[in-house]
N, C-alpha and C. Protein backbone atom coordinates (compact mmCIF):
# COMPACT_ATOMS: atom_id res chain seq x y z
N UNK A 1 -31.18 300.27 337.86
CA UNK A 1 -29.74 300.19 337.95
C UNK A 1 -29.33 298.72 338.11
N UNK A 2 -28.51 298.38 336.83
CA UNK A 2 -27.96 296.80 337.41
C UNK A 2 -26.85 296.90 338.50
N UNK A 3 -27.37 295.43 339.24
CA UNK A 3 -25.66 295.69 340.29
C UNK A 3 -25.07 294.25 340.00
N UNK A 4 -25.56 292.92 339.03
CA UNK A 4 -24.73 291.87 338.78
C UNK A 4 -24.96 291.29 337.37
N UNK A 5 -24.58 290.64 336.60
CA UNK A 5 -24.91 289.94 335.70
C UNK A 5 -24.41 288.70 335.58
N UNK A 6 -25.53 287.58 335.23
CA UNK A 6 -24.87 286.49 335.74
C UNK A 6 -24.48 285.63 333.74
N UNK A 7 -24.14 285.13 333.77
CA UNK A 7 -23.81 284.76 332.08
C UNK A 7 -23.63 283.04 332.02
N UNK A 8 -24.57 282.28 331.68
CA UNK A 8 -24.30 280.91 331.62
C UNK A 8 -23.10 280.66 330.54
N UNK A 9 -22.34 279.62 330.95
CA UNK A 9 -21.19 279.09 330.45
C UNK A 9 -21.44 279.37 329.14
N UNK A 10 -22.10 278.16 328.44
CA UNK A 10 -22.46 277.70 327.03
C UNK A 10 -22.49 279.16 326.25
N UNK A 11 -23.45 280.79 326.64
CA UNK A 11 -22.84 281.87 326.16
C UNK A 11 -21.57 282.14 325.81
N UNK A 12 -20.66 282.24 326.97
CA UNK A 12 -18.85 282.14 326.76
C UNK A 12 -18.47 281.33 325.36
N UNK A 13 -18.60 280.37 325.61
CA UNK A 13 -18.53 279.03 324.48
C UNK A 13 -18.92 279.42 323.63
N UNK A 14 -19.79 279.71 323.02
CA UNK A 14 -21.16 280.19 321.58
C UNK A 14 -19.54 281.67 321.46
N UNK A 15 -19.40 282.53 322.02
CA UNK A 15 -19.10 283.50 321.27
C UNK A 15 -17.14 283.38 321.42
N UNK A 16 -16.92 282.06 322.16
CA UNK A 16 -15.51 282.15 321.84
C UNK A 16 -15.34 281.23 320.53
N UNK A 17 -16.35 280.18 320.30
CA UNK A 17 -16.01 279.54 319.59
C UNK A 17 -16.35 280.27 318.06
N UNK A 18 -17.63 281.38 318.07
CA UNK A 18 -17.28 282.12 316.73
C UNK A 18 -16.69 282.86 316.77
N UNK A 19 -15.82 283.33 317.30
CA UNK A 19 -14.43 284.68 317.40
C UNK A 19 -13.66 283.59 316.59
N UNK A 20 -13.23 282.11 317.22
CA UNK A 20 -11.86 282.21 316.69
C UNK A 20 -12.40 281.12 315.09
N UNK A 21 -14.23 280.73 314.87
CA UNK A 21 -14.14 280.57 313.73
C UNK A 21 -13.90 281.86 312.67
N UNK A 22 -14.28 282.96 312.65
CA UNK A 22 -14.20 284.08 311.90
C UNK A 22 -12.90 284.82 311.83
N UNK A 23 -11.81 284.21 312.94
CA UNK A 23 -10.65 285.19 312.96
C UNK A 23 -9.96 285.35 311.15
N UNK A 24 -9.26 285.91 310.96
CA UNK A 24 -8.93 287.39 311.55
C UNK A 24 -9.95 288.40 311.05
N UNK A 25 -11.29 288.10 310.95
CA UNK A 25 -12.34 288.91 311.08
C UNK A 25 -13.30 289.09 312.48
N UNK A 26 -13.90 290.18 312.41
CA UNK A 26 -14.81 290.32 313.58
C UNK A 26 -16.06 289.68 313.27
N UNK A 27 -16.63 289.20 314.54
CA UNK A 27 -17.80 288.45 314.56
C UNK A 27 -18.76 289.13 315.89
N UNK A 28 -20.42 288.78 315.56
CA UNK A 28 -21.08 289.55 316.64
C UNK A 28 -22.08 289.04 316.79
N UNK A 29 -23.06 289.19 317.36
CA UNK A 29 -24.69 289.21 317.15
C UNK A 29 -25.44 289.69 318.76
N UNK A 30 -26.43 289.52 318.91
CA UNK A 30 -27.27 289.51 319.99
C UNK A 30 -26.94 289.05 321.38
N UNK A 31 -26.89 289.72 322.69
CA UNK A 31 -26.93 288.86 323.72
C UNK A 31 -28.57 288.60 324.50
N UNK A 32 -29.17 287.66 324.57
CA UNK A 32 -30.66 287.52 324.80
C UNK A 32 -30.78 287.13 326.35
N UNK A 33 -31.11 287.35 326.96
CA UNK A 33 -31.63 286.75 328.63
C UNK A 33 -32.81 287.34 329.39
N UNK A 34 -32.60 287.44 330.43
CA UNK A 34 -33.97 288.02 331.84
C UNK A 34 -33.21 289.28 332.05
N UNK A 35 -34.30 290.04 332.51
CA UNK A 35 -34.07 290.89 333.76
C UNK A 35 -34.63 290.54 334.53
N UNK A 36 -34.21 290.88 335.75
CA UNK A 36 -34.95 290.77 337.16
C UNK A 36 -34.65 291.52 337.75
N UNK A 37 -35.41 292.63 338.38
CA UNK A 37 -34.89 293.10 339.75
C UNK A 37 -33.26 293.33 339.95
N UNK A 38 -32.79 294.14 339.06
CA UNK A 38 -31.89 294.84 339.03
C UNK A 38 -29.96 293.67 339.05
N UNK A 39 -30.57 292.76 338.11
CA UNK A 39 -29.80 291.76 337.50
C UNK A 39 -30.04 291.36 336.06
N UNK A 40 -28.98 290.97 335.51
CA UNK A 40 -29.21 290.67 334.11
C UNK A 40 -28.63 289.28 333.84
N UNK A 41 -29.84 288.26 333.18
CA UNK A 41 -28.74 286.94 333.39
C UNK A 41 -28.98 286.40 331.85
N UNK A 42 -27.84 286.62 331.49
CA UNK A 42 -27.59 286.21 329.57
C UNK A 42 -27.76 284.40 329.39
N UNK A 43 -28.60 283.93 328.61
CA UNK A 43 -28.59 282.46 328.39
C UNK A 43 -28.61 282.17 327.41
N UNK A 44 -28.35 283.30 326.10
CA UNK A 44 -28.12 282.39 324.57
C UNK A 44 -27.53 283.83 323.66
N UNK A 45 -26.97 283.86 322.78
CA UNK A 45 -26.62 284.68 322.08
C UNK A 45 -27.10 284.28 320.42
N UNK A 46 -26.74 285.30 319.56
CA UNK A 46 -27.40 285.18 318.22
C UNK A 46 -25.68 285.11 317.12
N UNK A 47 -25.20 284.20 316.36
CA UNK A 47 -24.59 283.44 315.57
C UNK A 47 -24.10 284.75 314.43
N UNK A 48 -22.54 284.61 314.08
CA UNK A 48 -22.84 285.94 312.57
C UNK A 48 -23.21 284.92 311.54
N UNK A 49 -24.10 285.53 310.36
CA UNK A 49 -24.61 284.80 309.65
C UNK A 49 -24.27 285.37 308.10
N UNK A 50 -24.78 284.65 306.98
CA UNK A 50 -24.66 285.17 305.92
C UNK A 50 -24.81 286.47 305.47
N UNK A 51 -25.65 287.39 306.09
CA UNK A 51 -26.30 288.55 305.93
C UNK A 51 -25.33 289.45 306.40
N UNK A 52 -24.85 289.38 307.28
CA UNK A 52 -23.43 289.85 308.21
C UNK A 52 -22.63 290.44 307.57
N UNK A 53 -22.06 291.58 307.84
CA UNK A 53 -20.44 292.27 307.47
C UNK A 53 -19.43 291.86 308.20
N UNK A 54 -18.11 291.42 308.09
CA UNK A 54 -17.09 291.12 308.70
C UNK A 54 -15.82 291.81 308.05
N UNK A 55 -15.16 292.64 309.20
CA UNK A 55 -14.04 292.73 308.26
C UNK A 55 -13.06 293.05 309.36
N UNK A 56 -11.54 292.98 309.49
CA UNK A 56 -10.76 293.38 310.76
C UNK A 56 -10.70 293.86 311.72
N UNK A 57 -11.71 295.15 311.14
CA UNK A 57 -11.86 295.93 312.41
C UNK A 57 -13.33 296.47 312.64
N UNK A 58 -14.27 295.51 311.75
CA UNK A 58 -15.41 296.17 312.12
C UNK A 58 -16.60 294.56 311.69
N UNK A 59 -18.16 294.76 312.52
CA UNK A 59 -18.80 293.72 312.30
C UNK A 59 -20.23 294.68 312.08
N UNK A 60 -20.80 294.44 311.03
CA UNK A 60 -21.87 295.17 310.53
C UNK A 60 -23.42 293.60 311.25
N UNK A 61 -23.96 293.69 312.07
CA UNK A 61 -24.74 292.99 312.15
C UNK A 61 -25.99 293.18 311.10
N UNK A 62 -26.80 291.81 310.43
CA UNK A 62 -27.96 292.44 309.98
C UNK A 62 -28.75 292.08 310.91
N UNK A 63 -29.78 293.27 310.41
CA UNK A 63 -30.87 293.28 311.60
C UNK A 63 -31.88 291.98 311.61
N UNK A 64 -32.00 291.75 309.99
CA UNK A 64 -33.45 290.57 309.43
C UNK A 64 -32.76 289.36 310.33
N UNK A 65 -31.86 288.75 310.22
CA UNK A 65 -31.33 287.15 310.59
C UNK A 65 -31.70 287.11 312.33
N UNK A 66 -30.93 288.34 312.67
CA UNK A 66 -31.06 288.20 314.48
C UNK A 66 -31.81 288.59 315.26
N UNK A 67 -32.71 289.67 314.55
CA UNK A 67 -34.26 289.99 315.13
C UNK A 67 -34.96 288.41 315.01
N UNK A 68 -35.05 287.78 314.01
CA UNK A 68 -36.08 286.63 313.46
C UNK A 68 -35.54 285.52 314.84
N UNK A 69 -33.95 285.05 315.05
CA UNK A 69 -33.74 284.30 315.93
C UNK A 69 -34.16 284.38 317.03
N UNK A 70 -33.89 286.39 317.19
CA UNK A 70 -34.33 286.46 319.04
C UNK A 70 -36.22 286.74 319.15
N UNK A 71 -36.73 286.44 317.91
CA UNK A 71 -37.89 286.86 318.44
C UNK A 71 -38.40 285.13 318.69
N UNK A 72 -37.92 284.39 318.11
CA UNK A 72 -38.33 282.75 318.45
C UNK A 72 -38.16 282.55 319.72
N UNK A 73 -36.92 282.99 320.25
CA UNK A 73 -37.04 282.59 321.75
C UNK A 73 -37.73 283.37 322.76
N UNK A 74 -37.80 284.55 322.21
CA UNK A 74 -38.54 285.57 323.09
C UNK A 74 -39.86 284.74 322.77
N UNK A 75 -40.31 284.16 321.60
CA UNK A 75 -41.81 283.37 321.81
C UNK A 75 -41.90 282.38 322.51
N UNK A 76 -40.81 281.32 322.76
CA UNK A 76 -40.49 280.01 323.40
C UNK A 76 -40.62 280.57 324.42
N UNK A 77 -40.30 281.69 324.71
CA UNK A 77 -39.89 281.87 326.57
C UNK A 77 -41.35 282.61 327.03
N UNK A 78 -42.55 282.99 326.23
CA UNK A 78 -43.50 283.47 327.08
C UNK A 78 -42.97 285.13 326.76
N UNK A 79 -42.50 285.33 325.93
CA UNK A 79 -42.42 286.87 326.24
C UNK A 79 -41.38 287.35 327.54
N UNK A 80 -40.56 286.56 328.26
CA UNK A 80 -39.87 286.89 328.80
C UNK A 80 -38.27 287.05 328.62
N UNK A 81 -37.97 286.16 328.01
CA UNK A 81 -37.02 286.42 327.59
C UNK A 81 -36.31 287.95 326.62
N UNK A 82 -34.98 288.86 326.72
CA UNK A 82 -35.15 289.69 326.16
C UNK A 82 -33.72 290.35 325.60
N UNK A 83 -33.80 291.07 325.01
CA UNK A 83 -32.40 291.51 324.58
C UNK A 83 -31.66 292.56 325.53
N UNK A 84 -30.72 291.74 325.36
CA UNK A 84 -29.87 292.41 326.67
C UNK A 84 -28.56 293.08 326.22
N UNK A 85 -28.40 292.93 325.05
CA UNK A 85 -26.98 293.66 324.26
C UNK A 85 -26.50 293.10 323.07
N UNK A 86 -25.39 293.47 322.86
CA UNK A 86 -24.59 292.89 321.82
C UNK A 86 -23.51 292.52 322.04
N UNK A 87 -22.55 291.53 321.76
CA UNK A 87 -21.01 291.07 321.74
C UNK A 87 -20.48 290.95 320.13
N UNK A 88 -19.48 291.14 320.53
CA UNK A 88 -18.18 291.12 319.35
C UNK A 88 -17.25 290.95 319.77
N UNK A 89 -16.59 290.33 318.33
CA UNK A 89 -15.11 289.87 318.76
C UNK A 89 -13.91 290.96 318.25
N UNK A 90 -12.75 291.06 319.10
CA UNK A 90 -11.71 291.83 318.58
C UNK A 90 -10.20 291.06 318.41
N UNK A 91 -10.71 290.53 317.15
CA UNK A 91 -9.48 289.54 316.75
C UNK A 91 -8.07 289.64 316.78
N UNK A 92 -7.43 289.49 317.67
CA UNK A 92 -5.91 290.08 317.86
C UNK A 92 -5.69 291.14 318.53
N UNK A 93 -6.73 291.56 319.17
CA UNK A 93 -6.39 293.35 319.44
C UNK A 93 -7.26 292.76 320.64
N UNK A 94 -6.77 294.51 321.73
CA UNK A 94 -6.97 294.31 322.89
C UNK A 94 -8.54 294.05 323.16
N UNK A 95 -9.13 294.10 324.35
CA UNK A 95 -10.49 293.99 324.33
C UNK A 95 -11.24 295.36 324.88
N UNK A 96 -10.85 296.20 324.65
CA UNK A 96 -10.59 297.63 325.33
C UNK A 96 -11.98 297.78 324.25
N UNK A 97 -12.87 298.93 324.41
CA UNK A 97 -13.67 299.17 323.01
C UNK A 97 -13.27 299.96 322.52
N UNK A 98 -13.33 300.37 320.69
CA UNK A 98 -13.27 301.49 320.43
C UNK A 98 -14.10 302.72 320.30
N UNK A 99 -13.96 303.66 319.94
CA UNK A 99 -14.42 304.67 319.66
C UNK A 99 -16.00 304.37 318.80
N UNK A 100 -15.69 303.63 318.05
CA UNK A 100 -16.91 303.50 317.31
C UNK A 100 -17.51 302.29 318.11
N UNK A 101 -17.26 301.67 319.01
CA UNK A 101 -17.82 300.82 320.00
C UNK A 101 -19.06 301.68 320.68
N UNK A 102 -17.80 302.71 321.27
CA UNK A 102 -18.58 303.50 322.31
C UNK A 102 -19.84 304.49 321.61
N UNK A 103 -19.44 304.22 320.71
CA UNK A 103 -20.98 305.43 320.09
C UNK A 103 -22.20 304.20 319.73
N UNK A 104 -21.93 303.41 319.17
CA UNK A 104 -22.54 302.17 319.24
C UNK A 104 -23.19 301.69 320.17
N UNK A 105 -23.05 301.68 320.89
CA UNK A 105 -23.13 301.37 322.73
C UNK A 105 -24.29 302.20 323.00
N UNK A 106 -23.65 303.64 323.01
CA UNK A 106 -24.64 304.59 323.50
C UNK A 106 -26.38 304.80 322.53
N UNK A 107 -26.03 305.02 321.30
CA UNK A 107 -26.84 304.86 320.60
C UNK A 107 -28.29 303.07 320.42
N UNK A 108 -27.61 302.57 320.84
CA UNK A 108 -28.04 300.90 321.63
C UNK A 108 -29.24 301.11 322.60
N UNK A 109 -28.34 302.02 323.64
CA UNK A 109 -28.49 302.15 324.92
C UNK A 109 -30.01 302.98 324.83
N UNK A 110 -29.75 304.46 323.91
CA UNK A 110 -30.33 305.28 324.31
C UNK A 110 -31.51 304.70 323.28
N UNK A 111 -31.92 303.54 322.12
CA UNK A 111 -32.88 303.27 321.36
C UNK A 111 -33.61 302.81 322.39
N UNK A 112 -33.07 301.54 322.86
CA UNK A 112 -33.58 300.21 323.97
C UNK A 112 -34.09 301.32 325.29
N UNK A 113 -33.61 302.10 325.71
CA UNK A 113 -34.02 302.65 327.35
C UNK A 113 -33.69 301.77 328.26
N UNK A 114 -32.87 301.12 328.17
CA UNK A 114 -32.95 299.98 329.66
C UNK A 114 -30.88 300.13 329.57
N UNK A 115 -30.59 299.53 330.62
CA UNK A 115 -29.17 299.09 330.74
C UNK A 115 -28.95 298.13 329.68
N UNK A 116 -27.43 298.05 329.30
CA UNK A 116 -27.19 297.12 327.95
C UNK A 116 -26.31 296.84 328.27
N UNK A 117 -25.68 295.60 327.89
CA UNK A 117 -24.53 294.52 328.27
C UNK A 117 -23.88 294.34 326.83
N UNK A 118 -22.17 294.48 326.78
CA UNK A 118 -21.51 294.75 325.51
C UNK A 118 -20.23 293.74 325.86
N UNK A 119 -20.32 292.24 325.79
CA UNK A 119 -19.17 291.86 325.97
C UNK A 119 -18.26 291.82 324.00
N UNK A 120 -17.02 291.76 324.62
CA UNK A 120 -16.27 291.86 323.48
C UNK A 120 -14.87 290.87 323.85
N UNK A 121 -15.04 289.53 323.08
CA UNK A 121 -14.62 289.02 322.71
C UNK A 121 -13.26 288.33 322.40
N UNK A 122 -12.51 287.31 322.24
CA UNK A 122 -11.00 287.45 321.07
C UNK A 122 -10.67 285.67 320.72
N UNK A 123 -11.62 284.92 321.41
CA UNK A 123 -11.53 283.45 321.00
C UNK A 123 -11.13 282.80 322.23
N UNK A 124 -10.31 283.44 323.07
CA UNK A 124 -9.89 282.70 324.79
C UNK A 124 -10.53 283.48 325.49
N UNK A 125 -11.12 284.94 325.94
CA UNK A 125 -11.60 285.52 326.81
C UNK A 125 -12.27 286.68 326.62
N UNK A 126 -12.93 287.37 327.57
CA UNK A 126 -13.76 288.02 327.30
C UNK A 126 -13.50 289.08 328.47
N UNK A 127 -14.33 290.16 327.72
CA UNK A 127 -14.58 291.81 328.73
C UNK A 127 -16.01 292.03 328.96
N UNK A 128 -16.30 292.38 330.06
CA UNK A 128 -17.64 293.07 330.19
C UNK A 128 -17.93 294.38 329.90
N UNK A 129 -18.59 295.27 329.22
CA UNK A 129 -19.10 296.36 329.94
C UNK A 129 -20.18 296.64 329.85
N UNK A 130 -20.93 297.40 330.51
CA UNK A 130 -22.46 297.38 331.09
C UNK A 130 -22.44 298.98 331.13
N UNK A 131 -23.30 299.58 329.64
CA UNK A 131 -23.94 300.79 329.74
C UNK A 131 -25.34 300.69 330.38
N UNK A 132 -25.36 301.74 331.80
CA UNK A 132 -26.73 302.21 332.64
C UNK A 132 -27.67 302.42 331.78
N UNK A 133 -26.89 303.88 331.16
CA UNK A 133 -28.24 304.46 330.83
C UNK A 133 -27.02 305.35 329.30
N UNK A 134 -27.54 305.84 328.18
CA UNK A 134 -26.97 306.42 327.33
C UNK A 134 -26.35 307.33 327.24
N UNK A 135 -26.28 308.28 328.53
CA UNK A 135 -26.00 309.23 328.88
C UNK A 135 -24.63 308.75 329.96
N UNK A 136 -24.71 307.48 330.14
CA UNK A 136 -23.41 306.88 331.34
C UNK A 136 -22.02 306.23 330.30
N UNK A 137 -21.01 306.54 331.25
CA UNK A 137 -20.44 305.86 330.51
C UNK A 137 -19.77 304.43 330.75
N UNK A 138 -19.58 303.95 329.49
CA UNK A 138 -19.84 302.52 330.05
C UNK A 138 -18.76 301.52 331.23
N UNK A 139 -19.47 300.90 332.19
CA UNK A 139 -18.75 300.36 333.27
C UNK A 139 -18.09 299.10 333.29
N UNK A 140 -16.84 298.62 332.73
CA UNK A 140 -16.43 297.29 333.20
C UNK A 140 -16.77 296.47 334.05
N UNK A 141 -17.08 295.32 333.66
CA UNK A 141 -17.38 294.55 335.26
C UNK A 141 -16.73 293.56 335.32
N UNK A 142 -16.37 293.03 336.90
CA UNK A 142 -15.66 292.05 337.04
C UNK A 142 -16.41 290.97 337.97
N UNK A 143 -15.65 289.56 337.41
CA UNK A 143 -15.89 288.65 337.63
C UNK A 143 -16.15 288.16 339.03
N UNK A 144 -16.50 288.12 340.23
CA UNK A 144 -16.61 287.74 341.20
C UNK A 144 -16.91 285.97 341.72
N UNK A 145 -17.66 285.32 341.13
CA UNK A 145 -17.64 284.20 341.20
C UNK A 145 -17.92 283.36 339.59
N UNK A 146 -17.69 281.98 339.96
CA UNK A 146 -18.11 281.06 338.67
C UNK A 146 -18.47 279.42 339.17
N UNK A 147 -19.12 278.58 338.14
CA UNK A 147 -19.81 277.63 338.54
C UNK A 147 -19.56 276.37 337.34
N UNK A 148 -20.16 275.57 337.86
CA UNK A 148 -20.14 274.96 336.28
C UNK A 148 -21.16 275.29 335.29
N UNK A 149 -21.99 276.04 335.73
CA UNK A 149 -22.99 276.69 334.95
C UNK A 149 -23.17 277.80 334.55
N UNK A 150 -22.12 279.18 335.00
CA UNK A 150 -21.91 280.18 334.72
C UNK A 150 -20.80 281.31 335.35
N UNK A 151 -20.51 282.17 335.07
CA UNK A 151 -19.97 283.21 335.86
C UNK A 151 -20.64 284.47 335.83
N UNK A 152 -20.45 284.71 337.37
CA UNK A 152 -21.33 285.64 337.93
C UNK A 152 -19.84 287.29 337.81
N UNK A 153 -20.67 288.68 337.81
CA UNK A 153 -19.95 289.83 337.46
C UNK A 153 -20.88 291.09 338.00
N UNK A 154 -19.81 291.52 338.43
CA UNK A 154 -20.33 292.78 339.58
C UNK A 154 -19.76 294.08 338.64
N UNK A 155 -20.46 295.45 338.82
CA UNK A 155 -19.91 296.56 338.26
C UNK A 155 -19.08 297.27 338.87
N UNK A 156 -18.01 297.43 338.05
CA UNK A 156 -16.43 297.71 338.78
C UNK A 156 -16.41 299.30 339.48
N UNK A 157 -17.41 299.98 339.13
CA UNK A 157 -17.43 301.82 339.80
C UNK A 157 -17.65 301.32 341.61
């Protein structure tokens, strides 16, 4: 069970700054970090790339471009490093998920077996939510502290 997730800055940055390059399309990829002991701390995300679908209301990730990125760092890091979710952007529209978010999510959730982290996006700010388990539904979290190196987020239930 997670009870915090901590998210280094430069993440924020990496996925505000491709939201508002791709606007008024959606943009997405990988969120990569640690677990530990019932924390999740995000330190790089994966870029949309050529291979990519983009379109207003939807972001088709390919699998070849962002498996190949996150498996380099998962090699750099010793095998520790790991996938911790996905983000997308919702260009103009609220940051609420949709429907096809939430099946997305779950289906994520229930491949991986572990808790999954789904921030979503819009070019100035961001939402958390943090599916447990595939069968849960997914929990907003809020911000509790920040640093110059990251902001820290607790689960809102």
């Amino acid at each position: 069970m997670i009870e915090g997730v901590l998210i280094d800055n430069i993440v924020f940055e990496k996925m505000e700054r491709s939201s508002r390059r791709f606007s008024p399309l959606e943009a997405g990829g990988l969120l990569l970090g640690y677990r530990k002991d019932g924390f999740l701390h995000a330190i790089d995300i994966t870029l949309p790339g050529a291979w990519d679908r983009h379109s207003r209301l939807a972001f088709h990730r390919s699998v070849k471009a962002h498996r190949l990125r996150a498996l380099r760092l998962w090699r750099k890091s010793g095998g520790l490093v790991d996938w911790l979710g996905e983000w997308h952007s919702h260009p103009g529209f609220a940051l609420n998920p949709s429907g096809t978010d939430h099946r997305n999510w779950s289906r994520i959730a229930k491949h991986r077996k572990a808790p999954m982290l789904f921030p979503i996006v819009d070019g100035q700010r961001a939402e958390l939510y943090l599916k447990q388990s595939h069968k849960a539904a997914p929990s907003k979290l809020i911000e509790t502290d920040n640093d110059e190196k990251g902001r820290y987020f607790c689960v809102s239930d």
